[in-house]
Protein backbone atom coordinates (compact mmCIF):
# COMPACT_ATOMS: atom_id res chain seq x y z
CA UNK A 1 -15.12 -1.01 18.04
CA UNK A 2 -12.58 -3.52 18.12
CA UNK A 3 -13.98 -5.48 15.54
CA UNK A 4 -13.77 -2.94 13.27
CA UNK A 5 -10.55 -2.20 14.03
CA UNK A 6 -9.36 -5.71 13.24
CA UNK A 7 -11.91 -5.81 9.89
CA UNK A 8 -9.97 -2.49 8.91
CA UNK A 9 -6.21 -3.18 10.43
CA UNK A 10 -5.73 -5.37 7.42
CA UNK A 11 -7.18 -3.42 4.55
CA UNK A 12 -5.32 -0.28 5.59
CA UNK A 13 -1.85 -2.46 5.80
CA UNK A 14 -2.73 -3.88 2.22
CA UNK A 15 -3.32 -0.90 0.66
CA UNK A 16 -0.38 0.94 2.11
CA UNK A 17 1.43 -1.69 0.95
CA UNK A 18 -0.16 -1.58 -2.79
CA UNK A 19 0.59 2.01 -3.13
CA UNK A 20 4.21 1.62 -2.12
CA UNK A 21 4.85 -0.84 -4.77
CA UNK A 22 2.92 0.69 -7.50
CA UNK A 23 5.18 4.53 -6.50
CA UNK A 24 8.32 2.15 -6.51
CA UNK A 25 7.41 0.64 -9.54
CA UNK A 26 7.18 4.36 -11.22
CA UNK A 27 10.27 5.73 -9.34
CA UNK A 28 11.84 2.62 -10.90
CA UNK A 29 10.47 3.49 -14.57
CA UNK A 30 11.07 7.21 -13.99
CA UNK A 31 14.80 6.10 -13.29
CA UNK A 32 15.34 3.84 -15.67
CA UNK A 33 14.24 6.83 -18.94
């Protein structure tokens, strides 16, 4: 179980992090119009 959890620790903090910069990236755009 801990394995997993250290396989999947990662991914989850990567893609949080993707999909925070991509929604900044449009809050950005959608503030710039």
């Amino acid at each position: 179980l801990l394995c997993c959890v250290d396989v999947a620790a990662p991914l989850v903090a990567t893609s949080f992090s993707f999909l925070y910069s991509i929604s900044f990236r449009l809050l950005s755009l959608l503030f710039a119009l």
